[in-house]
C-alpha atoms as a PDB file:
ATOM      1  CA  UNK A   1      15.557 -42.610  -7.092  1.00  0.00           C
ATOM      2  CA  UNK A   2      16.428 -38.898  -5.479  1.00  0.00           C
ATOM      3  CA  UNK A   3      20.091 -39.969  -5.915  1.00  0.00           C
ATOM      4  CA  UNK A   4      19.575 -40.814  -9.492  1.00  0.00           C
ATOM      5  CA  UNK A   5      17.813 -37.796 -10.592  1.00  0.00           C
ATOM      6  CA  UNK A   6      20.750 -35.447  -9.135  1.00  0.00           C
ATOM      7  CA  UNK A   7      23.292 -37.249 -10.535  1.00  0.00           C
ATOM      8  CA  UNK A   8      21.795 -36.335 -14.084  1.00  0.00           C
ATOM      9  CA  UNK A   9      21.287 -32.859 -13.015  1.00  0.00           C
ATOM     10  CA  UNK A  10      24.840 -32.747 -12.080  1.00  0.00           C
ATOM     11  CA  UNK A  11      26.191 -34.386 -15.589  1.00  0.00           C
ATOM     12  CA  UNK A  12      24.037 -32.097 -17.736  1.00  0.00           C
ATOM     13  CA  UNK A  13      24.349 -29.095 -15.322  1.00  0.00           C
ATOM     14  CA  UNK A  14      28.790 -29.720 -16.438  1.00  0.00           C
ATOM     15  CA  UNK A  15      27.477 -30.394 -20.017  1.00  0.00           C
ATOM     16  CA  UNK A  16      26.158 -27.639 -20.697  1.00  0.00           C
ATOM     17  CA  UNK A  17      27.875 -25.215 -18.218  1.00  0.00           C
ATOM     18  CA  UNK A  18      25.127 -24.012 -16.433  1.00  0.00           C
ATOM     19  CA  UNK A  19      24.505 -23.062 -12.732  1.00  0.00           C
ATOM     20  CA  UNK A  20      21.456 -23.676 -11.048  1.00  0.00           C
ATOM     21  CA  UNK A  21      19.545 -20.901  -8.692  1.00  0.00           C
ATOM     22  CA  UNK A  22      16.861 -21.915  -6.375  1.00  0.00           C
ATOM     23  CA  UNK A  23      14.898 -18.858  -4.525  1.00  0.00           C
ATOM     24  CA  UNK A  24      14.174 -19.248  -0.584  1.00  0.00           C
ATOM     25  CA  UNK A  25      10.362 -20.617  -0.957  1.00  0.00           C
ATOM     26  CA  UNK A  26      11.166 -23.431  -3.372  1.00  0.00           C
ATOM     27  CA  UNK A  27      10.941 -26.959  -2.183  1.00  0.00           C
ATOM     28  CA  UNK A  28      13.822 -28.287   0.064  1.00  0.00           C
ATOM     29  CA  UNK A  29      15.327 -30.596  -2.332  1.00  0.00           C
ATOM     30  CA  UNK A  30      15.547 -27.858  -4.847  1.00  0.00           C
ATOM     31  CA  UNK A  31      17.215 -25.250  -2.350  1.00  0.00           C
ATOM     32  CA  UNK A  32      19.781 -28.503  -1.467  1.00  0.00           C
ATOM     33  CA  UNK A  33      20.906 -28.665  -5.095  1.00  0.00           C
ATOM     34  CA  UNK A  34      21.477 -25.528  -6.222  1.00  0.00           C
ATOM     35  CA  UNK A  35      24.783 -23.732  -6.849  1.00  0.00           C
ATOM     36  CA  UNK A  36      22.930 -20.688  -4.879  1.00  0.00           C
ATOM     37  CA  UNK A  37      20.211 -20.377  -2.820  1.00  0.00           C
ATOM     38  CA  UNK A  38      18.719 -17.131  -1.706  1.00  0.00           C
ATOM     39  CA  UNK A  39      16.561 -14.055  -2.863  1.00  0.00           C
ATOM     40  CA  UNK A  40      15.906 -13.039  -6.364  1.00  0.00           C
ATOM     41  CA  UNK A  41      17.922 -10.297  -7.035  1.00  0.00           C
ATOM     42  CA  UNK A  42      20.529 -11.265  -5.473  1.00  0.00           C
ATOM     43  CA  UNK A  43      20.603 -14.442  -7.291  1.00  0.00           C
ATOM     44  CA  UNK A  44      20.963 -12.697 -10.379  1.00  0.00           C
ATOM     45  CA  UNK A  45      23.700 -11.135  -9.353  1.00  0.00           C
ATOM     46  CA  UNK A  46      25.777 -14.008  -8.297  1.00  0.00           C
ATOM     47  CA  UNK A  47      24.594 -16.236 -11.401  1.00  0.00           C
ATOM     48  CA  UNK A  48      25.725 -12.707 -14.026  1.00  0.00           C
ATOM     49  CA  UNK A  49      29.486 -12.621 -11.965  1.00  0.00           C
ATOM     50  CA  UNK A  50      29.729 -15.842 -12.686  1.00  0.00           C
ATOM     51  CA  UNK A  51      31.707 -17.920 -15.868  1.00  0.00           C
ATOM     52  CA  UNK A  52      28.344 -20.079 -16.439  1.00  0.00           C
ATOM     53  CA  UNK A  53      26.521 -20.046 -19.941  1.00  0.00           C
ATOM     54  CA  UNK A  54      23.240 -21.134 -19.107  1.00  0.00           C
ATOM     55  CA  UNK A  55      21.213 -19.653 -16.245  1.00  0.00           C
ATOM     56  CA  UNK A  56      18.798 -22.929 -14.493  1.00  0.00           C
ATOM     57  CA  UNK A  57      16.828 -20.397 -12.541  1.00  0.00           C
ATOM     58  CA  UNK A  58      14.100 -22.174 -10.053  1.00  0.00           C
ATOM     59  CA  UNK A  59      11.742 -19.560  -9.077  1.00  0.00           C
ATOM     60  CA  UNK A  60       9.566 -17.776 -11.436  1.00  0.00           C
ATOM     61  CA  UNK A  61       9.020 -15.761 -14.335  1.00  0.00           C
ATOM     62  CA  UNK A  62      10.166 -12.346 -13.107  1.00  0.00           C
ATOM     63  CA  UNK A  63      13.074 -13.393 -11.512  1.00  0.00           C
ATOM     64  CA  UNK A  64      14.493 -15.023 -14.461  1.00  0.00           C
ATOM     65  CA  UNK A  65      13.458 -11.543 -16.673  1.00  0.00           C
ATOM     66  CA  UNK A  66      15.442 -10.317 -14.048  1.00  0.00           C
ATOM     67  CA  UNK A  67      18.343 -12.574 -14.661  1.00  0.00           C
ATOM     68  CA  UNK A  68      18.160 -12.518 -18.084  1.00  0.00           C
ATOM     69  CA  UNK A  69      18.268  -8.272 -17.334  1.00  0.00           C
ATOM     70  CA  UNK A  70      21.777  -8.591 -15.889  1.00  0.00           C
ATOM     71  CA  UNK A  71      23.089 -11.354 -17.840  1.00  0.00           C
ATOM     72  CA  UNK A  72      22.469 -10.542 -21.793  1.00  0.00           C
ATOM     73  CA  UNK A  73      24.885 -13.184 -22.857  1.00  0.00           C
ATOM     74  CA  UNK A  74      24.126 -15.809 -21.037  1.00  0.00           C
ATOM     75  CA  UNK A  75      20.933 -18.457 -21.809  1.00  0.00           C
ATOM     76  CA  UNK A  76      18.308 -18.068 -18.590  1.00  0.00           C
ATOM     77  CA  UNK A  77      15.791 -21.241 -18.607  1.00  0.00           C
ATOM     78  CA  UNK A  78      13.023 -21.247 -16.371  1.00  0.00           C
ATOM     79  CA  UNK A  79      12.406 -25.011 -15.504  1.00  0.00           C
ATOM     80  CA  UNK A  80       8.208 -24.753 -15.736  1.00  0.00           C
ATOM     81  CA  UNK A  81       6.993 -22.378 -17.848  1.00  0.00           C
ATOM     82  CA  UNK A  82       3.740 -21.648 -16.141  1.00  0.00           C
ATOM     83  CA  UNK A  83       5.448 -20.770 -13.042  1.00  0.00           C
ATOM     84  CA  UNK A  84       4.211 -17.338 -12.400  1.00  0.00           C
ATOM     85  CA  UNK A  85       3.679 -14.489  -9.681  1.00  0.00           C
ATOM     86  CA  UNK A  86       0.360 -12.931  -9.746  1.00  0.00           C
ATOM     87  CA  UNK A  87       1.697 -10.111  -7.697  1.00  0.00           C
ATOM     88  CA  UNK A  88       3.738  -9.434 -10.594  1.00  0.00           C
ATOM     89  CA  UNK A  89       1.042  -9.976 -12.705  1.00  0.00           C
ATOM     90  CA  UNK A  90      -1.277  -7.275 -10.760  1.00  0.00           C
ATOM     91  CA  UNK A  91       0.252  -4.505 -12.704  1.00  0.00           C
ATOM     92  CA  UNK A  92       1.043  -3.991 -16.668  1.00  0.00           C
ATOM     93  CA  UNK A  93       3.575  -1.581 -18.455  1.00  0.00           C
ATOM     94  CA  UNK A  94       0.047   0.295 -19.938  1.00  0.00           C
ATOM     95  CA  UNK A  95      -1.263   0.717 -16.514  1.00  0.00           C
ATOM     96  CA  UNK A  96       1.756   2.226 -15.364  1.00  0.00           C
ATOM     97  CA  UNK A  97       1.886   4.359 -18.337  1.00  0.00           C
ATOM     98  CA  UNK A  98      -1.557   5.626 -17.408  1.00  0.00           C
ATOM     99  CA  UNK A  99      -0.177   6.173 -13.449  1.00  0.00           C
ATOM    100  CA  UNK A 100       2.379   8.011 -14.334  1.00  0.00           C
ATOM    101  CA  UNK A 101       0.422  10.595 -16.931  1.00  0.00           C
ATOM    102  CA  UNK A 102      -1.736  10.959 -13.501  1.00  0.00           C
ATOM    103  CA  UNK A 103       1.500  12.047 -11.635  1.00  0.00           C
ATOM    104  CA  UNK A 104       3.634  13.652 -14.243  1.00  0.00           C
ATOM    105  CA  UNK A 105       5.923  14.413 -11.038  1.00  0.00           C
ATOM    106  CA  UNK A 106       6.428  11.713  -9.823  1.00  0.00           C
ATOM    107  CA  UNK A 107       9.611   9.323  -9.622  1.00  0.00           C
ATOM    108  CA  UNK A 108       8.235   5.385  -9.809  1.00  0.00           C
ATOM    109  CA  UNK A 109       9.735   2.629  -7.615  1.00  0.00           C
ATOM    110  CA  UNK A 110       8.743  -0.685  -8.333  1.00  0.00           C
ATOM    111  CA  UNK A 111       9.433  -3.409  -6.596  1.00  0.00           C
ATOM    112  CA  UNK A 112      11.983  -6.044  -7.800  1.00  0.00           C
ATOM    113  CA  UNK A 113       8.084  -8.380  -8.169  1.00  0.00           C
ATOM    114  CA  UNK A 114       7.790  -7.010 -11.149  1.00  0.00           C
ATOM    115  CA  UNK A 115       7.787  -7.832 -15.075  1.00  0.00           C
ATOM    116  CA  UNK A 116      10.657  -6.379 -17.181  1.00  0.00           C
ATOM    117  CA  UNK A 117       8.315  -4.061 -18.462  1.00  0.00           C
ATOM    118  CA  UNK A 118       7.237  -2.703 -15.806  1.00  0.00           C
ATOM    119  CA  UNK A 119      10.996  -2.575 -14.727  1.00  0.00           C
ATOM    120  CA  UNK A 120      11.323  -0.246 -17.891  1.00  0.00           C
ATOM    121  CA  UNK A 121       8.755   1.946 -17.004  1.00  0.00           C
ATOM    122  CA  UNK A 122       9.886   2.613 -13.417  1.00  0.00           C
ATOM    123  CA  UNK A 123      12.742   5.255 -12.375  1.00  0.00           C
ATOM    124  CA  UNK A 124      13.883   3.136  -9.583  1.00  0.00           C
ATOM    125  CA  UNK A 125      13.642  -0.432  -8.719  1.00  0.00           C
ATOM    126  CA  UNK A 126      14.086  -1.885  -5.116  1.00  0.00           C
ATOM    127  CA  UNK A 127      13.994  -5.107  -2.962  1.00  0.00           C
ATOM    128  CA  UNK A 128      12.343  -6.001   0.552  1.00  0.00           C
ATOM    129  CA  UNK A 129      15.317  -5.178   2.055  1.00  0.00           C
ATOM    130  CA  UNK A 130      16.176  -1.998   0.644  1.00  0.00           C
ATOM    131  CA  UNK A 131      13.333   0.032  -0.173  1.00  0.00           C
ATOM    132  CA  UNK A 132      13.737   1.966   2.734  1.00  0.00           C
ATOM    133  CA  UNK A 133      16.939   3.241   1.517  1.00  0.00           C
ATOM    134  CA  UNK A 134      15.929   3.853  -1.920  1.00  0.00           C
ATOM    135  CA  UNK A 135      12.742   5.498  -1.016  1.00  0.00           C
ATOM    136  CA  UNK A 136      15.236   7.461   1.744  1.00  0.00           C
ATOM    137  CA  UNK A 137      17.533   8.510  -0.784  1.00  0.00           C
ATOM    138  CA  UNK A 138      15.132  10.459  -3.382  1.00  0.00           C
ATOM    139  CA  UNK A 139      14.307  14.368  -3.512  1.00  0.00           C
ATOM    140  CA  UNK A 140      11.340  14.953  -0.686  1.00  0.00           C
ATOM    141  CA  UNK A 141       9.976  17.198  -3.075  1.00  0.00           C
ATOM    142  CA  UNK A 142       9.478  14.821  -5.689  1.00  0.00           C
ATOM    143  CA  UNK A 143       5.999  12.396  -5.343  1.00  0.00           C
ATOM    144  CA  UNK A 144       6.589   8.591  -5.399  1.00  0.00           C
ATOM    145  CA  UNK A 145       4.950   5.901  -6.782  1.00  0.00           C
ATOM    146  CA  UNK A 146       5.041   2.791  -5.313  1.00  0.00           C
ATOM    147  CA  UNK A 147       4.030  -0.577  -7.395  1.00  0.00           C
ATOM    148  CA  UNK A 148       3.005  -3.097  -7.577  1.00  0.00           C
ATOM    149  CA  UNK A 149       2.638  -4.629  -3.548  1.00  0.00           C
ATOM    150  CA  UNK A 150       0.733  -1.941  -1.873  1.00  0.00           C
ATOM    151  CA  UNK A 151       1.192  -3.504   2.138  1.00  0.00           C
ATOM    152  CA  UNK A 152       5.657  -3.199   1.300  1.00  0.00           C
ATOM    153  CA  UNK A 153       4.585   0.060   0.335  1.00  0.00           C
ATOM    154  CA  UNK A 154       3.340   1.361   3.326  1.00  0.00           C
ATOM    155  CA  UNK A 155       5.947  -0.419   5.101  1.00  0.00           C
ATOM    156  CA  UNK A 156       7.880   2.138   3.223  1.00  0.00           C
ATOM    157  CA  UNK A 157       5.663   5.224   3.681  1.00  0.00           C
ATOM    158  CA  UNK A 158       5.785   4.658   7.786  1.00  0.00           C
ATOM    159  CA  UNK A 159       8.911   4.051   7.726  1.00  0.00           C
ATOM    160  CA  UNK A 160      10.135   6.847   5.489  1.00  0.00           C
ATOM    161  CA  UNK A 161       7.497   9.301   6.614  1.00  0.00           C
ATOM    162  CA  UNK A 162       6.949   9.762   2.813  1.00  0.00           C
ATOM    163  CA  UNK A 163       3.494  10.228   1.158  1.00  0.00           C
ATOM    164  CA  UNK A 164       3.245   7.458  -1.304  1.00  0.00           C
ATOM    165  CA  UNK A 165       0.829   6.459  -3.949  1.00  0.00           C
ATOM    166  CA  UNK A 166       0.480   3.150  -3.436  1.00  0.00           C
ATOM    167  CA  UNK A 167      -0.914   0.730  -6.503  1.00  0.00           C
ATOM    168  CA  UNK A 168      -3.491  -1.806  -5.058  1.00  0.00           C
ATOM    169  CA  UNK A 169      -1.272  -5.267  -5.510  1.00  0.00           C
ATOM    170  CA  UNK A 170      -0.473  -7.633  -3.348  1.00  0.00           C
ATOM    171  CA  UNK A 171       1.141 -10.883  -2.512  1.00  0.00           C
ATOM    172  CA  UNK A 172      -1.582 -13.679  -2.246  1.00  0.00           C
ATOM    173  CA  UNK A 173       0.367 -15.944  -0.499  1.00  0.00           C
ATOM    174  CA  UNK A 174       1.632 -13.507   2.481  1.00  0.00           C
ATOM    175  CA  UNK A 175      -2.242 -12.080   3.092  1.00  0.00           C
ATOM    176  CA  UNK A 176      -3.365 -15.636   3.787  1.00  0.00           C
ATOM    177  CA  UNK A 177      -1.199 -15.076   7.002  1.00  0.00           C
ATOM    178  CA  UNK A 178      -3.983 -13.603   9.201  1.00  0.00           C
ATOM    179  CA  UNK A 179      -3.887 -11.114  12.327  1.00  0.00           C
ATOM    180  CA  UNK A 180      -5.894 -14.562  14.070  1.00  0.00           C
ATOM    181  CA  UNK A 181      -3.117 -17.036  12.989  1.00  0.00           C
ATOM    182  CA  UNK A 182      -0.472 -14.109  14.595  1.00  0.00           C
ATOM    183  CA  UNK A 183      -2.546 -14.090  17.922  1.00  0.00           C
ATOM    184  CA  UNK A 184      -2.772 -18.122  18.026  1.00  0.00           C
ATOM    185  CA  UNK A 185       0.900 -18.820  17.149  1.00  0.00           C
ATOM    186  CA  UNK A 186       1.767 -16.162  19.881  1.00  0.00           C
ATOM    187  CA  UNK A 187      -0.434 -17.755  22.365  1.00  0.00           C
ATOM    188  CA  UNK A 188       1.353 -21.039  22.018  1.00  0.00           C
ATOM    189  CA  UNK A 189       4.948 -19.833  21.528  1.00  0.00           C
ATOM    190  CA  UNK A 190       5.174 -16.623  23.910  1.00  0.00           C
ATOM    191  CA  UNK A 191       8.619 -17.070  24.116  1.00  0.00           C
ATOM    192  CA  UNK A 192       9.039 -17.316  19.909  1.00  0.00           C
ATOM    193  CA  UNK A 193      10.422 -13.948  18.419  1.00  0.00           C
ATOM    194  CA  UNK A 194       8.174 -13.132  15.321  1.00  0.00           C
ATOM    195  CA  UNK A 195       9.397 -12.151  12.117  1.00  0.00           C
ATOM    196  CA  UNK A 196       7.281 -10.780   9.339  1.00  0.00           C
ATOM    197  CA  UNK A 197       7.768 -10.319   5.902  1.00  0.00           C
ATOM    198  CA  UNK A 198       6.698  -6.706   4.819  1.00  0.00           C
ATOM    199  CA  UNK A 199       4.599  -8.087   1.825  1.00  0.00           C
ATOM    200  CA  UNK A 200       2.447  -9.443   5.203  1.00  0.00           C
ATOM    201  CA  UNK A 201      -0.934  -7.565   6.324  1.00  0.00           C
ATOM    202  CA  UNK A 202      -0.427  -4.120   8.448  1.00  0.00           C
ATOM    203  CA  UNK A 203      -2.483  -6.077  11.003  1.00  0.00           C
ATOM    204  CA  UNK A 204      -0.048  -9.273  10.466  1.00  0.00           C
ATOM    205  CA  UNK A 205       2.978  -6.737  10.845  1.00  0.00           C
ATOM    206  CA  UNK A 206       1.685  -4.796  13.644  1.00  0.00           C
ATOM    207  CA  UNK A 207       2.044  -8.230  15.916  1.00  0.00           C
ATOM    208  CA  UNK A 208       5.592  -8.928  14.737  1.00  0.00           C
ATOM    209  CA  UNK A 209       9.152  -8.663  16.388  1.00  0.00           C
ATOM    210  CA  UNK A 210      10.876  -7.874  13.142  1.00  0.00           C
ATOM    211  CA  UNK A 211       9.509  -6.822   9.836  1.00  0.00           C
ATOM    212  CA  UNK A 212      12.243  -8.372   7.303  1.00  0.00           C
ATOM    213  CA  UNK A 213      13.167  -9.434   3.753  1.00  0.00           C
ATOM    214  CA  UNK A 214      14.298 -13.237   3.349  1.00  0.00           C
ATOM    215  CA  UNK A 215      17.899 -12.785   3.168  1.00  0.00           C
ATOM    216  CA  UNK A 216      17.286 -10.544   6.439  1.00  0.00           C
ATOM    217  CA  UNK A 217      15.466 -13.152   8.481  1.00  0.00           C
ATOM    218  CA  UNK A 218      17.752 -15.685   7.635  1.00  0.00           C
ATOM    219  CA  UNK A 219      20.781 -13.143   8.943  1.00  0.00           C
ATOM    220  CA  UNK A 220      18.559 -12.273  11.723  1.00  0.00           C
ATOM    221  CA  UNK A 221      18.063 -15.703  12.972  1.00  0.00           C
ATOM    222  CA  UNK A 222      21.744 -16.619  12.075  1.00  0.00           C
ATOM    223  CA  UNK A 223      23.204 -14.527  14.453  1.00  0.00           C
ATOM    224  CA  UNK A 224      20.356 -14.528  17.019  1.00  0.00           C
ATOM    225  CA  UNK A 225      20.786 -16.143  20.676  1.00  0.00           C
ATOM    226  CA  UNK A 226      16.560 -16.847  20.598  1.00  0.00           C
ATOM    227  CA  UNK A 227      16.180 -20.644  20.015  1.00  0.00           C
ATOM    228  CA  UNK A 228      12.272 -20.283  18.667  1.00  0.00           C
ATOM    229  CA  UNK A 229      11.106 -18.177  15.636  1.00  0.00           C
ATOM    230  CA  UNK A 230       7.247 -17.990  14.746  1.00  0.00           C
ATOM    231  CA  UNK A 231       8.005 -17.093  10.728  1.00  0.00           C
ATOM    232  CA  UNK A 232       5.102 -15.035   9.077  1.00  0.00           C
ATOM    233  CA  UNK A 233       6.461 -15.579   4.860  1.00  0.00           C
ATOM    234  CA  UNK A 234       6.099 -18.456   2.819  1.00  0.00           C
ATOM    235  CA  UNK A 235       6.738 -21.651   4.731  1.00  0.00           C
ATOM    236  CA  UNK A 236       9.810 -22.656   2.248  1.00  0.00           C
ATOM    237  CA  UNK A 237      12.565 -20.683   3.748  1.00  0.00           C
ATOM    238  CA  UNK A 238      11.938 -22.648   6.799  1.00  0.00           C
ATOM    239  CA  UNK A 239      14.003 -25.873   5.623  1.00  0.00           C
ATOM    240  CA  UNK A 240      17.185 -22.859   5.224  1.00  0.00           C
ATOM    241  CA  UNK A 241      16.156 -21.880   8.234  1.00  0.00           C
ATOM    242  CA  UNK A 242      16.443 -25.122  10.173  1.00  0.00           C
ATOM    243  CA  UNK A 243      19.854 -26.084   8.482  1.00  0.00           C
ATOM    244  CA  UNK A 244      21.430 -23.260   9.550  1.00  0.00           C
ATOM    245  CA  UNK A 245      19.703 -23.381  12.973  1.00  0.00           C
ATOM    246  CA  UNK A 246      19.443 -26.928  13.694  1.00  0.00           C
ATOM    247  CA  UNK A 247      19.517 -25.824  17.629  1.00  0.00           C
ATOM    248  CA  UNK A 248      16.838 -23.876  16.894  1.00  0.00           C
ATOM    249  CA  UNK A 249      12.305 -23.999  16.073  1.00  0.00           C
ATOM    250  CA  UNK A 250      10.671 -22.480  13.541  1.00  0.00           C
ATOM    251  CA  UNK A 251       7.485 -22.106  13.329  1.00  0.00           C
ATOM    252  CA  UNK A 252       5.459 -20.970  10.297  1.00  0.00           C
ATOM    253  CA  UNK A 253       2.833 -17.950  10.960  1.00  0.00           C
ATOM    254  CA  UNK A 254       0.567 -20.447   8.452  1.00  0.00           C
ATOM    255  CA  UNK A 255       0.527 -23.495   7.314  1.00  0.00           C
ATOM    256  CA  UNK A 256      -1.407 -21.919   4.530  1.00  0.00           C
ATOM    257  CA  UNK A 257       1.256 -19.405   3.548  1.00  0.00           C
ATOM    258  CA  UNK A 258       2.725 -21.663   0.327  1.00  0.00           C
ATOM    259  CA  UNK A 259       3.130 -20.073  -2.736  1.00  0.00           C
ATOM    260  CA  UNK A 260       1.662 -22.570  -5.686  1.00  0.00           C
ATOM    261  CA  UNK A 261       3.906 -21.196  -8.127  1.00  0.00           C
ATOM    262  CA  UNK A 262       7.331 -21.439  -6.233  1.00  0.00           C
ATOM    263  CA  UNK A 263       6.502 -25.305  -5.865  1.00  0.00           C
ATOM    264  CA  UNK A 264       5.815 -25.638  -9.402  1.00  0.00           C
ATOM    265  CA  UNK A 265       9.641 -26.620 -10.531  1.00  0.00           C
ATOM    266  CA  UNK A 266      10.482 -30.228  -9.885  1.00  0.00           C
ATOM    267  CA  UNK A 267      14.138 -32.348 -10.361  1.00  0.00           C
ATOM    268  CA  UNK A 268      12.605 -33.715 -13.579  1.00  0.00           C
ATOM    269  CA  UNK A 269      11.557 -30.322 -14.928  1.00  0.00           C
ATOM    270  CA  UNK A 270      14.932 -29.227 -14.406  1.00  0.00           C
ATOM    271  CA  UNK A 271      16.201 -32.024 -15.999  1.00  0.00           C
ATOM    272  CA  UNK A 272      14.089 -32.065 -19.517  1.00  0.00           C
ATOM    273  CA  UNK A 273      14.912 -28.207 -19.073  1.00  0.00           C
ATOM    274  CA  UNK A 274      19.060 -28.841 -18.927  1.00  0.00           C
ATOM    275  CA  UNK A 275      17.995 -31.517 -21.770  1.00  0.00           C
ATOM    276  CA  UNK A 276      16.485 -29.751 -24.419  1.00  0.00           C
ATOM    277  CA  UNK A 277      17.086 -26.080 -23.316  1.00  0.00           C
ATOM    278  CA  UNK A 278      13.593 -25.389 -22.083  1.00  0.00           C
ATOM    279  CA  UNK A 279      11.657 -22.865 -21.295  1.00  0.00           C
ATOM    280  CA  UNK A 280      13.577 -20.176 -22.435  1.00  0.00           C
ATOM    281  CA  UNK A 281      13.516 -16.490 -20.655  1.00  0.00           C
ATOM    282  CA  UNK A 282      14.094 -13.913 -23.541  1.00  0.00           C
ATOM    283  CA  UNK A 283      13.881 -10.091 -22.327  1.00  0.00           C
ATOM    284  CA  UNK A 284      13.615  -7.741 -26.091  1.00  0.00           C
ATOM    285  CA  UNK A 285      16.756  -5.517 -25.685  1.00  0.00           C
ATOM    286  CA  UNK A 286      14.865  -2.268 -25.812  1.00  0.00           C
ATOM    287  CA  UNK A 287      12.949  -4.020 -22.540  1.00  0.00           C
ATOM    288  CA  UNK A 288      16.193  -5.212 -21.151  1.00  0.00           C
ATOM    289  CA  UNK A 289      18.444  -2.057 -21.508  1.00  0.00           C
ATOM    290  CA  UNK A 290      15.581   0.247 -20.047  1.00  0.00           C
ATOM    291  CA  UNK A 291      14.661  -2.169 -17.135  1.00  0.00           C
ATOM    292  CA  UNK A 292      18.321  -2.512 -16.148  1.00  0.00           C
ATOM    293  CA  UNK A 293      18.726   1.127 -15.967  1.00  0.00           C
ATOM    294  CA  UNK A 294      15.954   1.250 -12.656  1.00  0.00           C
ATOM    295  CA  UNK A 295      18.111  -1.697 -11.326  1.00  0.00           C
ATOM    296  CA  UNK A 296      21.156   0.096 -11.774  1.00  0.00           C
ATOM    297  CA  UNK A 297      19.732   3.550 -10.305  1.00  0.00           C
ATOM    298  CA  UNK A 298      18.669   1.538  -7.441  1.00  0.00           C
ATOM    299  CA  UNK A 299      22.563   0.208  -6.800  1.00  0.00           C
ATOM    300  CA  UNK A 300      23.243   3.575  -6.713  1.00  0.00           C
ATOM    301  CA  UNK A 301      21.441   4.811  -4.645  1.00  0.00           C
ATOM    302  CA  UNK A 302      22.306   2.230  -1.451  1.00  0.00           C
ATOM    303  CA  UNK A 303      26.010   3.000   0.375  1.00  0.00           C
ATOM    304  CA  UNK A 304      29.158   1.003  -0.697  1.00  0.00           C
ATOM    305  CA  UNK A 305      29.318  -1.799   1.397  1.00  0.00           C
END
């Protein structure tokens, strides 16, 4: 039956030229079939250097505004429309609006879980893995604002030393990773290294090893010579986890960390999406040319690599 379904995907995925993105927390036969598999934004990246017409992008809505951001010629489908991110969700373009006329000084960083237009309203954009830097390379003089995930934020202010307004969001799937789950799985495992996703709890973080983005815990782990991990993120970056590590355990922080959303997109929602060209991700080009100018500012901000 599995077999069945991917060979359609695969004949309509040629058909109609497309290439097929699957973010770290989606189900492990979704990760297996896509052309690329890792975080959002750098997803986008790879699908806009690419020849493809049609972007198949299973994760949610933001990160396919974010992929139709970078790629305004190609067609970015979302396989199940309803497939959201409340953190995303926790802040509006208005309410930023009325921020910013609070701190007419300030330079805004949002985070890359964010809505296009929120993306147009910000100065800077950043990921998990760079904030830091970004937040590192602005004027010390100017104020920043930090939206929408308030506990990544003051992973950035104690890490920058910065004074940052932070905006009250946050991830609902990493706070149901408690401080009580950390002390249990630590208990069990004291041998396990621990590493935390900054969108986790301070009391979550303050009982981690390493504080990392996805991409960075999968790197971590990569070239680590620990053979057990206690994981505090969303438990679907495990199965990446365990393929490249098959010497190694992983153990999620929660069994309760899943993210509803990022297991909304199925192999038959991507294939009546490939079939009739559904659900469509259109950023307005006023939205689109304004949000990619924080994404681009961020690039430039971060040292050639």
């Amino acid at each position: 039956m599995i077999a069945r379904l991917l060979d359609k995907i695969k004949t309509l995925k040629d058909s109609r030229k497309a290439v097929i993105l699957a973010h770290n927390y989606q189900p492990g036969e979704i990760q297996d079939l896509a052309d690329f598999c890792g975080d959002s934004l750098g997803l986008s990246i790879k699908a806009a250097e690419t020849d493809a017409e049609v972007i198949v992008f299973c994760g949610v809505q933001f990160m396919a505004e974010t992929a139709a951001i970078l790629s305004p010629h190609k067609r970015v489908l979302l396989p199940d429309k309803y497939a959201g991110c409340p953190l995303a969700d926790m802040i509006t373009a208005e309410q930023l609006r009325g921020l910013k006329r609070d701190h007419p000084d300030a330079l805004v960083v949002c985070y890359v879980n964010s809505t296009a237009e929120v993306k147009a309203e910000s100065d800077y954009c950043c990921t998990s893995s760079n904030a830091v830097e970004v937040v590192n390379s602005l004027p010390t003089e100017r104020p920043i604002l930090f939206v929408p995930d308030r506990h990544l934020g003051q992973f950035v202010s104690n890490e920058t030393g910065r004074d940052i307004v932070l905006w009250p969001g946050y991830c609902r799937t990493h706070v149901t990773i408690t401080k009580e789950d950390m002390i249990a799985a630590r208990e069990k495992y004291p041998d396990a290294i621990v590493m935390a996703h900054p969108e986790c709890t301070e009391p979550v973080k303050e009982l981690s090893d390493e504080l990392l983005s996805t991409g960075q815990m999968l790197k971590f782990a990569a070239e680590s010579d620990a053979t057990r991990f206690i994981v505090a993120t969303e438990v679907g970056i495990i199965h990446t986890l365990k393929k490249q590590r098959p010497d190694a355990q992983f153990i999620a922080a929660s069994d309760r960390a899943v993210c509803p959303n990022m297991k909304k997109i199925t192999l038959d929602k991507i294939i009546a999406s490939l079939e009739d060209m559904i659900y469509e991700v259109i950023v307005p080009e006023e939205t689109r040319v304004r949000a990619r100018k924080s994404l681009d500012r961020m690039v430039e901000t971060l040292p050639a690599k």
